[in-house]
Structure formats: structure tokens, C-alpha cells
Protein backbone atom coordinates (compact mmCIF):
# COMPACT_ATOMS: atom_id res chain seq x y z
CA UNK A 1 179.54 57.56 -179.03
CA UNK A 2 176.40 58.96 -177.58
CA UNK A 3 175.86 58.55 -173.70
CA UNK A 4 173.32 55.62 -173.90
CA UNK A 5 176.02 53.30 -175.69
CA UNK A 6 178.48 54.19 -173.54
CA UNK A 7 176.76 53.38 -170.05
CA UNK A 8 175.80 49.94 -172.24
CA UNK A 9 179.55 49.36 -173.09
CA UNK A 10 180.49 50.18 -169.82
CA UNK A 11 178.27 47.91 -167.95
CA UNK A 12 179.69 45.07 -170.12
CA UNK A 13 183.23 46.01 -169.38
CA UNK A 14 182.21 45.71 -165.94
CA UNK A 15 180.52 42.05 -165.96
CA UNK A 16 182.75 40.25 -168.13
CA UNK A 17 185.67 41.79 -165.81
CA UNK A 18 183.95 39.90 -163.04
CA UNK A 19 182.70 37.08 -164.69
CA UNK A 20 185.14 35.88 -167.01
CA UNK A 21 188.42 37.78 -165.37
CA UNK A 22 187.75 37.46 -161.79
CA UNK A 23 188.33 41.12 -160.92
CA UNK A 24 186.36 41.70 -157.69
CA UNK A 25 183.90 45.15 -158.81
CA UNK A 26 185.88 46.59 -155.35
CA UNK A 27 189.29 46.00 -156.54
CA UNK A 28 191.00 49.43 -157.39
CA UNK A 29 192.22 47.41 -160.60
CA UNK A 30 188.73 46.55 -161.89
CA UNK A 31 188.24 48.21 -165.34
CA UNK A 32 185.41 50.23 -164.61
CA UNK A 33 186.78 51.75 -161.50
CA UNK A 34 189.61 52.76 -163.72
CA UNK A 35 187.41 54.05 -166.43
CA UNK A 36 185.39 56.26 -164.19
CA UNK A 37 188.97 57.98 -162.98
CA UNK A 38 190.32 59.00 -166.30
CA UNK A 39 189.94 62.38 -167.68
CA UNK A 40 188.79 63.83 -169.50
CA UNK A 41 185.59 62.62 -170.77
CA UNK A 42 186.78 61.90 -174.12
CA UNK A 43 190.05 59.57 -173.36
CA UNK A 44 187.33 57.56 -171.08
CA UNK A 45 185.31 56.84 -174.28
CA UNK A 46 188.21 56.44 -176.24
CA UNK A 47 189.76 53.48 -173.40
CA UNK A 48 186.25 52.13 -173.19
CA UNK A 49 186.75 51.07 -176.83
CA UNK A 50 189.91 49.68 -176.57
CA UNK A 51 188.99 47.24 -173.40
CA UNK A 52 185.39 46.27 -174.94
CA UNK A 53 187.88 45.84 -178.38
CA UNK A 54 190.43 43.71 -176.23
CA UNK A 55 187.73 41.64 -174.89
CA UNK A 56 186.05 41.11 -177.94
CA UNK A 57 189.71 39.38 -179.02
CA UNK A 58 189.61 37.81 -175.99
CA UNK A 59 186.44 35.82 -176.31
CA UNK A 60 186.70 35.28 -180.14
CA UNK A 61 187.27 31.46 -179.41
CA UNK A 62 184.40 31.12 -176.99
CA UNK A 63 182.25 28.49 -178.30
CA UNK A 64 178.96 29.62 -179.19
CA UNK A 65 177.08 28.14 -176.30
CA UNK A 66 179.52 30.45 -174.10
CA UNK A 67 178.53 33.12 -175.98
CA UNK A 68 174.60 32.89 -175.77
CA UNK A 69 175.66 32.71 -172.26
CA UNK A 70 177.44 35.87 -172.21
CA UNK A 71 174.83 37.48 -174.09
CA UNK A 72 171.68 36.65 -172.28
CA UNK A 73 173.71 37.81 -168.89
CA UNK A 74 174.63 41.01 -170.31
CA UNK A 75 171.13 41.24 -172.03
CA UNK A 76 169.35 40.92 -168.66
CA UNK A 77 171.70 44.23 -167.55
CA UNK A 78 171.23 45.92 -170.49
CA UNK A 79 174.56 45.69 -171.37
CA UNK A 80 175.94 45.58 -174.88
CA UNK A 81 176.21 41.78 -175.83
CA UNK A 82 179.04 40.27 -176.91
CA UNK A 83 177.70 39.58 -180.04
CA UNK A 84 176.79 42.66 -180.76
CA UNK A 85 180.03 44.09 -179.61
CA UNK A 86 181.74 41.79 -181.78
CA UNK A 87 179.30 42.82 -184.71
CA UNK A 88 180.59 46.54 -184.06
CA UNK A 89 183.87 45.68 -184.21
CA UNK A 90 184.04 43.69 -187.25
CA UNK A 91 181.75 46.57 -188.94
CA UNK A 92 184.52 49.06 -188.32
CA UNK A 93 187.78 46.76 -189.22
CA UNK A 94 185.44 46.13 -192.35
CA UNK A 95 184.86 49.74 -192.94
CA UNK A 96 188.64 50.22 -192.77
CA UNK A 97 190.06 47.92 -194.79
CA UNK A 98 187.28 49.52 -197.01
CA UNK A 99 188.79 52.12 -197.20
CA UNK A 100 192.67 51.36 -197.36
CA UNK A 101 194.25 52.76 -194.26
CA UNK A 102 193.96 53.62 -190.69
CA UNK A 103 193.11 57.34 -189.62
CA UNK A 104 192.89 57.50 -185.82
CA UNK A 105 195.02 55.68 -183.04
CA UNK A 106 191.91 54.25 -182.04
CA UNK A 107 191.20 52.20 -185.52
CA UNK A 108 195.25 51.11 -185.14
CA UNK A 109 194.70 49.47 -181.81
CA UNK A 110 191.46 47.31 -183.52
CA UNK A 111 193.37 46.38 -186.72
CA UNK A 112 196.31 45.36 -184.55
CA UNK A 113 194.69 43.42 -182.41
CA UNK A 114 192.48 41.92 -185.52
CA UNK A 115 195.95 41.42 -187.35
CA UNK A 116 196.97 38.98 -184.27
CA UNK A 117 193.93 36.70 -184.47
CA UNK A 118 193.85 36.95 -188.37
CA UNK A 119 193.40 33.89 -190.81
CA UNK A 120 197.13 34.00 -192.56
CA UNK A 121 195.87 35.13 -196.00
CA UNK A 122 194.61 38.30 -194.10
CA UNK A 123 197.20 38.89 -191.71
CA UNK A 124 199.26 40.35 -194.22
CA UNK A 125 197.32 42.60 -195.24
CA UNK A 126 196.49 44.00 -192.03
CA UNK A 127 199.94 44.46 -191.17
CA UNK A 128 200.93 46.39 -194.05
CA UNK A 129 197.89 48.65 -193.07
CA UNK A 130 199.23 49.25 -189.27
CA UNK A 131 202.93 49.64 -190.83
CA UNK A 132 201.67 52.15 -193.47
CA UNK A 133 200.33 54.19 -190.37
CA UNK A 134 202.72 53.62 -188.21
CA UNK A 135 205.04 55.24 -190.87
CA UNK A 136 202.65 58.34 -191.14
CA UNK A 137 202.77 59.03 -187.59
């Protein structure tokens, strides 16, 4: 992840964990703060993906006048968009069920968290992907 999509993912982590979780930006629990403490640079990226991922999930009901909400907020920061964070995310689980089977621990936390949210006649199939992995590692 180059350094321009991160600051863009990061400054949506930060607004919709003000906006839509009520985390005060001051509060030594707010996302961001937490972000900018953990080392090194690469586990930062690597949690940045997982809470933009979690969100993602956690919006993936919002109806879609919420969402052109969300996006035209974090549009006017020039923060990633939810839509386009969802597009991301859907690429990759797309990309891996592509391909068969899950490589990193980061692609296990987006399949699981797909595999929750999952239309039954894919939910199975994304399960057997996390347990094939799960009895790799």
C-alpha cells in the first residue's frame, strides 16, 4: 500500500470512528490514535486493513442513501469512500476465491469476516477456504 492510500484509508478510519461510532478523535481508544502507536510501520498498514475491512462489514446494510452520505463526507476529506473501500474489498475476496485459497493472515481475516455476512450458498464455501488455511498454519 503506497503512502497516499494509506493517509486516505486512515483519514476514513478516523471519521467513520467519530461519526458512526462515537469515539471522541481525543479518546486514547479512538482507532487512529491507536494506529499511529503501533510499530512497526508495516503491522500499522497491515491493522489499517483490518479496521477499514471491519467497517466495511459493518456498514454493508447501510441503505444506499447512508452511503452517498458517507461518501460525499469522506470525499470532501479526501478520504477513501466507503464505496470505494467496499469495491477494494470485494476485488480482493474475488481475487481469492479466484484463486482457491488464502495465503496471508491478512486475506483470512477478510474471508472470515465475508464468510459471516455471506448469502448461505456462499458461506460454505468460504468456510472451507478459512478451514483449509487454518489447517496449513
Amino acid at each position: 500500500m503506497d503512502t497516499r492510500t494509506f493517509e486516505r484509508m486512515r483519514r476514513t478510519l478516523g471519521i467513520l470512528a467519530t461519526e458512526c461510532m462515537g469515539i471522541a478523535e481525543t479518546d486514547a481508544i479512538h482507532p487512529v490514535r491507536m494506529l499511529d502507536a503501533m510499530r512497526p510501520p508495516s503491522a500499522a498498514r497491515r491493522g489499517l486493513q483490518m479496521a477499514i475491512n471491519d467497517l466495511v462489514e459493518d456498514l454493508a446494510h447501510a441503505s444506499p442513501d447512508h452511503v452517498a452520505c458517507l461518501d460525499a463526507r469522506l470525499a470532501e476529506c479526501g478520504a477513501m469512500t466507503l464505496s470505494e473501500a467496499r469495491l477494494r474489498f470485494s476485488r480482493n475476496l474475488r481475487k481469492i476465491r479466484k484463486r482457491g485459497s488464502i495465503a496471508t493472515e491478512d486475506e483470512y481475516h477478510l474471508v472470515r469476516n465475508a464468510a459471516e455476512f455471506a448469502a448461505e450458498e456462499e458461506r460454505d464455501a468460504l468456510w472451507a477456504l478459512l478451514a483449509a488455511f487454518e489447517a496449513r498454519i
